[in-house]
C-alpha atoms as a PDB file:
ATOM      1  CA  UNK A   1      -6.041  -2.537 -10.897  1.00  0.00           C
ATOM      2  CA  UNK A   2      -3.355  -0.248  -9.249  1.00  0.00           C
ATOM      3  CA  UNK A   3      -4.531   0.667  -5.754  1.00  0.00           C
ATOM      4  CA  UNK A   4      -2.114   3.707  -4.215  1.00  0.00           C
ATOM      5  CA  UNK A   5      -2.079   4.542  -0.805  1.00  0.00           C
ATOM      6  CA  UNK A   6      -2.624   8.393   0.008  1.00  0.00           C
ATOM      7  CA  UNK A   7      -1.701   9.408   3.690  1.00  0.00           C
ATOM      8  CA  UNK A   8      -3.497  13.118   4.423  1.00  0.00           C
ATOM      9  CA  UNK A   9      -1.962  13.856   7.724  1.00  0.00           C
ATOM     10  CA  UNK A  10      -4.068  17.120   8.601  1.00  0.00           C
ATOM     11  CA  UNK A  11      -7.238  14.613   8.386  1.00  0.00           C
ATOM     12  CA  UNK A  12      -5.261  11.829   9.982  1.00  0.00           C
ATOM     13  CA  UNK A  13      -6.607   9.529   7.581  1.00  0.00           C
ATOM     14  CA  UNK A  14      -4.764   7.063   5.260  1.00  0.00           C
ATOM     15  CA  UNK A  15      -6.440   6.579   1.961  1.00  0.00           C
ATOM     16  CA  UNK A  16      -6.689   3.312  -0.571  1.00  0.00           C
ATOM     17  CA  UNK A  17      -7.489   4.745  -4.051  1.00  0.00           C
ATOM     18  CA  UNK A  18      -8.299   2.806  -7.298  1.00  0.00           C
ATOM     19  CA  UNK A  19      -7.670   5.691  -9.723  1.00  0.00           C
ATOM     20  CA  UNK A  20      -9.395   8.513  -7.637  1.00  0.00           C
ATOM     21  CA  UNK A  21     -12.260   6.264  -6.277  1.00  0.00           C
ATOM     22  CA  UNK A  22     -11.737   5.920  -2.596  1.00  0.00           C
ATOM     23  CA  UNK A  23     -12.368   2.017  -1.952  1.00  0.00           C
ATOM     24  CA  UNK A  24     -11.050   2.287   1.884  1.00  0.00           C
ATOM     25  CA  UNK A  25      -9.362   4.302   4.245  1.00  0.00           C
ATOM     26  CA  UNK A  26      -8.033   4.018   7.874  1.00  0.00           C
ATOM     27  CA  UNK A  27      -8.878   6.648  10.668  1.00  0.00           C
ATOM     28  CA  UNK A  28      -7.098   7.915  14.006  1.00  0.00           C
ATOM     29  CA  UNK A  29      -6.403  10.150  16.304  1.00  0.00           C
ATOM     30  CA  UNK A  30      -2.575  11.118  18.300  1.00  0.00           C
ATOM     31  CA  UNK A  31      -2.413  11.640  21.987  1.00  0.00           C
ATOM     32  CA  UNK A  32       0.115  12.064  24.107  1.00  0.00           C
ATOM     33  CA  UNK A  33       2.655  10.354  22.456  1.00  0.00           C
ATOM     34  CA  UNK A  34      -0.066   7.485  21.107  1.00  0.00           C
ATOM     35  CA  UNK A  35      -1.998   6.670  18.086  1.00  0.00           C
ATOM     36  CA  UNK A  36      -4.904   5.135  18.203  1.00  0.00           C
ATOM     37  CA  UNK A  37      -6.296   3.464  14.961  1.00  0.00           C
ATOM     38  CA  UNK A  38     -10.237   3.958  15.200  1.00  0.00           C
ATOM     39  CA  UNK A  39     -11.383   2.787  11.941  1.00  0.00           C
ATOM     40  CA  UNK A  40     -10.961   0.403   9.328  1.00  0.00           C
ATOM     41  CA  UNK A  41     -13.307   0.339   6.336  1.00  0.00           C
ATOM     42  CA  UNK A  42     -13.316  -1.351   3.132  1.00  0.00           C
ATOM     43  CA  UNK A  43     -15.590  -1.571   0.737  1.00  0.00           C
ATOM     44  CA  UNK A  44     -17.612  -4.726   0.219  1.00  0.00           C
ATOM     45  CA  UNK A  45     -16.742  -5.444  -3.375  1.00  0.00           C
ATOM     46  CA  UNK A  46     -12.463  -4.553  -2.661  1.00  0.00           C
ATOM     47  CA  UNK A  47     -12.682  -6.774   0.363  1.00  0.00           C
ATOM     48  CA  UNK A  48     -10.135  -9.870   0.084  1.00  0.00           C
ATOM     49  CA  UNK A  49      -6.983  -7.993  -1.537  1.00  0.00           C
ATOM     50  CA  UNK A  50      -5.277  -6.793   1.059  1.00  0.00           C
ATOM     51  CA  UNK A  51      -5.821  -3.915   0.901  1.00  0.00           C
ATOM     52  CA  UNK A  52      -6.852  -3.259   4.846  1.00  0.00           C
ATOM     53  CA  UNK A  53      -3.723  -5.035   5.844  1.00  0.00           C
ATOM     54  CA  UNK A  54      -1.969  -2.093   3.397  1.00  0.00           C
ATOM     55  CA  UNK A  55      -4.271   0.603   4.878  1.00  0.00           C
ATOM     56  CA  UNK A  56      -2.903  -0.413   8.499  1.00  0.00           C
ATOM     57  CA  UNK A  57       0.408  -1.311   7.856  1.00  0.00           C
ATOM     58  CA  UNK A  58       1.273   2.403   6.415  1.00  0.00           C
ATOM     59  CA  UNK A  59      -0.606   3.942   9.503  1.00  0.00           C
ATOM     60  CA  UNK A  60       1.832   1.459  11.683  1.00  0.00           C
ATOM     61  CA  UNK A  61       4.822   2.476   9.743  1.00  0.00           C
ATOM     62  CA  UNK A  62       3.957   6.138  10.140  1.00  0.00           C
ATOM     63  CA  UNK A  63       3.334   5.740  14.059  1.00  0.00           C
ATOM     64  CA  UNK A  64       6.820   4.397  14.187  1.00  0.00           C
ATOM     65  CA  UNK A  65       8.722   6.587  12.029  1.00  0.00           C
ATOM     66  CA  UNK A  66       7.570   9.817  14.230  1.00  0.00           C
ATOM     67  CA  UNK A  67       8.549   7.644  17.338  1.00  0.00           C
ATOM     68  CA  UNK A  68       4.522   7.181  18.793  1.00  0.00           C
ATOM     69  CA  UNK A  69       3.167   4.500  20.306  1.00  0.00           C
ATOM     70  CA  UNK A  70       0.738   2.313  18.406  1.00  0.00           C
ATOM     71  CA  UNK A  71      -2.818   0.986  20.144  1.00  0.00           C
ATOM     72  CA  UNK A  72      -6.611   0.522  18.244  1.00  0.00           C
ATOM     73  CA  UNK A  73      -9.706   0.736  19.168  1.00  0.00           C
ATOM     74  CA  UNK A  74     -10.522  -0.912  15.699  1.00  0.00           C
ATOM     75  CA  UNK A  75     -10.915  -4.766  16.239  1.00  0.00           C
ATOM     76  CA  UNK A  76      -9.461  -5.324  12.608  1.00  0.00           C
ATOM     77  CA  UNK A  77      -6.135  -3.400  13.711  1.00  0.00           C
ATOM     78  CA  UNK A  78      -5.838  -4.576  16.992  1.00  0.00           C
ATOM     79  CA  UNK A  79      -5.414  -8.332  15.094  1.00  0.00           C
ATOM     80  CA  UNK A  80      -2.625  -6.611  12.948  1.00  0.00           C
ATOM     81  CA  UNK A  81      -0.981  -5.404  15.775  1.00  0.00           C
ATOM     82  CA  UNK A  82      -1.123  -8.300  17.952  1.00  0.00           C
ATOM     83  CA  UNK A  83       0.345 -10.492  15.085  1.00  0.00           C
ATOM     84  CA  UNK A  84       3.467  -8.183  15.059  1.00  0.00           C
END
């Protein structure tokens, strides 16, 4: 299992796809200079490979490469972030 990593900016959501089954995506919004990661969901039977860690490590690589400032309402990513 290959799982790729779609980023559709005009929905501002970051994709995990196992061929073109969605098994988990990451949600937010920009503000004045901030994201804000809202949601973090995985399905049940893909949990345990990462793959949420992937999901909001590309939304935190995309927050810094257009220069914003990174915060989440999402417990999960607030972890992430607060272990960086």
């Amino acid at each position: 299992m290959s799982i790729e990593i779609r980023h559709d900016r005009c929905a501002a959501r970051i994709s995990a796809l196992d061929g073109e089954r969605e098994v988990g995506y990451v949600t937010y919004s920009i503000s004045e200079g901030t994201m804000d990661i809202e949601h973090t969901v995985v399905l049940p039977e893909m949990r345990g490979q990462g793959i949420a860690a992937r999901l909001v490590d590309r939304a935190l690589d995309f927050a810094r490469d257009e220069g914003l400032k990174a915060v989440a309402s999402c417990s999960y990513a607030a972890n992430v972030i607060a272990k960086r």
